[in-house]
C-alpha atoms as a PDB file:
ATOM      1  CA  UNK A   1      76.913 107.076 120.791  1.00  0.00           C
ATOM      2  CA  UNK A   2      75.806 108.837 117.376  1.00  0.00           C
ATOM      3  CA  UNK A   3      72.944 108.333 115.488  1.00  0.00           C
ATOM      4  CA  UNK A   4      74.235 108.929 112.187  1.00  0.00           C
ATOM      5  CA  UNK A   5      72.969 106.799 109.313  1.00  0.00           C
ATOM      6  CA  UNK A   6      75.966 105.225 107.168  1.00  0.00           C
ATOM      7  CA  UNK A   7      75.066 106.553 103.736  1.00  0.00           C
ATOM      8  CA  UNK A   8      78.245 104.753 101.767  1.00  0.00           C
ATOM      9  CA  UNK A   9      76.702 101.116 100.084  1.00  0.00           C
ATOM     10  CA  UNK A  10      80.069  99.584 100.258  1.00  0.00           C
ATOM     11  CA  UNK A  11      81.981  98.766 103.698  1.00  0.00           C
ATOM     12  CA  UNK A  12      85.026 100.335 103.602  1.00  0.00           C
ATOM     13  CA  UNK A  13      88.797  98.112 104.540  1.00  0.00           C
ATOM     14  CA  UNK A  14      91.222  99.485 106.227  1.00  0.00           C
ATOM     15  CA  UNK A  15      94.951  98.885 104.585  1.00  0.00           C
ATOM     16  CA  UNK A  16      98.307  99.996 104.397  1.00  0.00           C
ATOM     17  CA  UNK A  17      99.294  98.282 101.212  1.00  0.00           C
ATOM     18  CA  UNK A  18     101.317  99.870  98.376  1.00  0.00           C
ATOM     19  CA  UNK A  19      99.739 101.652  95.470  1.00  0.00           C
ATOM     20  CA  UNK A  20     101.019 102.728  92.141  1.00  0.00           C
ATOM     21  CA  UNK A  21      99.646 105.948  90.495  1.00  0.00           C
ATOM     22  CA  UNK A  22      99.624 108.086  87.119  1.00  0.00           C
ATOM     23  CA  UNK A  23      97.714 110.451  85.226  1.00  0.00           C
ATOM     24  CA  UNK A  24      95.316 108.726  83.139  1.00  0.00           C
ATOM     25  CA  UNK A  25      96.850 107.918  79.751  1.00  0.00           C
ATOM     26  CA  UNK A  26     100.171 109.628  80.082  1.00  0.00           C
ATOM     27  CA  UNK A  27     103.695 107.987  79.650  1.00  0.00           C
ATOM     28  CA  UNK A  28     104.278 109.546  83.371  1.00  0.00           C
ATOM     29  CA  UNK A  29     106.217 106.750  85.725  1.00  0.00           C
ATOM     30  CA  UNK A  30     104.045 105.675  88.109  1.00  0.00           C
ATOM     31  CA  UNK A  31     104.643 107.122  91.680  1.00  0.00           C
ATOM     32  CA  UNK A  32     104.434 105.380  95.345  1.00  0.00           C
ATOM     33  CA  UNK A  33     101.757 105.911  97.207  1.00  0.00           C
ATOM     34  CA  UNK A  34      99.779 103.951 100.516  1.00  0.00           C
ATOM     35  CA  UNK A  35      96.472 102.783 100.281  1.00  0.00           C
ATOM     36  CA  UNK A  36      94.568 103.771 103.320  1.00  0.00           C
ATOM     37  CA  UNK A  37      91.115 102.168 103.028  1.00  0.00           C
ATOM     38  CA  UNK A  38      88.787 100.218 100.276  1.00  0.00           C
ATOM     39  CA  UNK A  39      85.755  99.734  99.207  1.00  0.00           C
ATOM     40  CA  UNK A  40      83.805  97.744  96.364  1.00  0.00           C
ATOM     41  CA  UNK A  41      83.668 101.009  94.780  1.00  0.00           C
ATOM     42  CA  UNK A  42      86.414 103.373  96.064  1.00  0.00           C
ATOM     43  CA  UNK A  43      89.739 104.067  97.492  1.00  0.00           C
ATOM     44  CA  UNK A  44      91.681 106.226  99.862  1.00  0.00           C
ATOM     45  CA  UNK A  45      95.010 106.570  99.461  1.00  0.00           C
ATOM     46  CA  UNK A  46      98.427 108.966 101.019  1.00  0.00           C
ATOM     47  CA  UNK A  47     100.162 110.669  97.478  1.00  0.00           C
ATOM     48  CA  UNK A  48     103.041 113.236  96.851  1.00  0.00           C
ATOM     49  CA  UNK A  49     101.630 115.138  94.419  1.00  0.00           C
ATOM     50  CA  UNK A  50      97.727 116.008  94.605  1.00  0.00           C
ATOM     51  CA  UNK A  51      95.339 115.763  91.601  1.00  0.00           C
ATOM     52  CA  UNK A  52      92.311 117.848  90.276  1.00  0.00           C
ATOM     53  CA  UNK A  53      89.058 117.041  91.554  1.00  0.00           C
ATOM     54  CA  UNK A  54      87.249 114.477  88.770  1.00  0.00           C
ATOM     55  CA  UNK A  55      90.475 113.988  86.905  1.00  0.00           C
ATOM     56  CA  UNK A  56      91.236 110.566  85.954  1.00  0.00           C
ATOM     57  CA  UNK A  57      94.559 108.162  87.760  1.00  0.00           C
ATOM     58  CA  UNK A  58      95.141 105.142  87.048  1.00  0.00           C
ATOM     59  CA  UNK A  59      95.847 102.637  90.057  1.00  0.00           C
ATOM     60  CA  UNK A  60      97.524  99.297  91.297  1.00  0.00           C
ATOM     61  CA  UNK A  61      97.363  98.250  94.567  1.00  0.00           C
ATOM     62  CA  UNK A  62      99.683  96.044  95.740  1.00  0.00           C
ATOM     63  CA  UNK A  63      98.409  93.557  98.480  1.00  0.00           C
ATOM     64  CA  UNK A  64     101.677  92.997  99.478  1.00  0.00           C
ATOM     65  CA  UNK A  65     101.209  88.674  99.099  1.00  0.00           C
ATOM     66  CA  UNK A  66     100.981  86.474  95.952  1.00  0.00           C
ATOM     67  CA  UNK A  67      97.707  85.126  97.615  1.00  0.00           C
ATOM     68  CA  UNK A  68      96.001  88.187  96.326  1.00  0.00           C
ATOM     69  CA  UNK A  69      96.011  89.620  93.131  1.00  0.00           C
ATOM     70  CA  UNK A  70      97.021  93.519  92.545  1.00  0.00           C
ATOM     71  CA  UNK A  71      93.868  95.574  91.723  1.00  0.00           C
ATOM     72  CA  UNK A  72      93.937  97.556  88.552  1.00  0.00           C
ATOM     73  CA  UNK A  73      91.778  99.830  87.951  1.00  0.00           C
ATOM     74  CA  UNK A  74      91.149 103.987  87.036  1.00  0.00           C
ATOM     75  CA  UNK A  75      89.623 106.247  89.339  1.00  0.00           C
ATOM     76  CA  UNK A  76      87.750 109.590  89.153  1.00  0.00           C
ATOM     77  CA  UNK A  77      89.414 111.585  91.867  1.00  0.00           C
ATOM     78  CA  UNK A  78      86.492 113.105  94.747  1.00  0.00           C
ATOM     79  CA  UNK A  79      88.732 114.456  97.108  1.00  0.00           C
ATOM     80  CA  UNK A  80      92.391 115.523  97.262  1.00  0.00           C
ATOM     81  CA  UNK A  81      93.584 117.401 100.142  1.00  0.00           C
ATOM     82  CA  UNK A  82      97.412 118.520 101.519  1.00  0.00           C
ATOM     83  CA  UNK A  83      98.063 116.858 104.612  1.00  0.00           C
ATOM     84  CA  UNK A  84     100.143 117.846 107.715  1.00  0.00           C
ATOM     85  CA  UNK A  85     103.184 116.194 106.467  1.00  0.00           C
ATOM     86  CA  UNK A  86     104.753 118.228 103.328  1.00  0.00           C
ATOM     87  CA  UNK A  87     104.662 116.840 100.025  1.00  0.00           C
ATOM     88  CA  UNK A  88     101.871 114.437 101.095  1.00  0.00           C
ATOM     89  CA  UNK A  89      98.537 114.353 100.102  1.00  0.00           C
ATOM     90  CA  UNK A  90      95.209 112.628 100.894  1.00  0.00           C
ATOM     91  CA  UNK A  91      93.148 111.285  97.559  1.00  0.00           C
ATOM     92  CA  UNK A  92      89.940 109.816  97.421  1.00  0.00           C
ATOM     93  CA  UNK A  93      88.511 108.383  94.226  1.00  0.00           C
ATOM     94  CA  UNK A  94      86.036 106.595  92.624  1.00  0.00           C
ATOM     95  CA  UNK A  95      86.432 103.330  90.892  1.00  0.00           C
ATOM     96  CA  UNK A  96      85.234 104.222  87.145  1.00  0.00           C
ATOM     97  CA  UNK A  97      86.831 100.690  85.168  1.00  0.00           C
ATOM     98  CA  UNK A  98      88.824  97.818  86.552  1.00  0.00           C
ATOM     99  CA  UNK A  99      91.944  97.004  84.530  1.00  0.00           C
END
């Protein structure tokens, strides 16, 4: 086993739930994304089109059930890297407001 101290203060959920995403504050259509993993704070999710680090999307995840409510929110983007797959991307961001 490591020894590695966790240094995130939010668990993080793992998901493969539907998320809609656009440029902050453009008239953009959203695009179709999946939500990889969640936290209280953050969110990981697979994109087509990558965005600049600390640029602003907005988000709604999906759950995928009418037991939960879709999260709306915008996020500050921390990491967003090309994948193995082309045209896909992976984005990590920071939950700045909730919708």
């Amino acid at each position: 086993m490591y020894n590695v101290k966790e240094l995130r203060k939010f668990h993080r959920i793992t998901t493969a739930c539907t998320v809609k995403y656009k440029k902050a504050g453009s008239t953009d259509a959203h695009k179709e994304g999946t939500a990889r993993n969640l936290s209280a704070n953050g969110i990981f999710f697979i994109a087509i089109e990558p965005y600049e680090i600390n640029s602003l999307v907005e988000i709604q995840v999906l759950p995928g059930t009418d037991a939960i409510l879709p999260l709306d929110a915008v996020i500050e983007v921390i990491r967003s890297n090309p994948t193995e797959v082309e045209n896909e991307f992976e984005i990590a961001g920071m939950i700045k407001t909730f919708k």
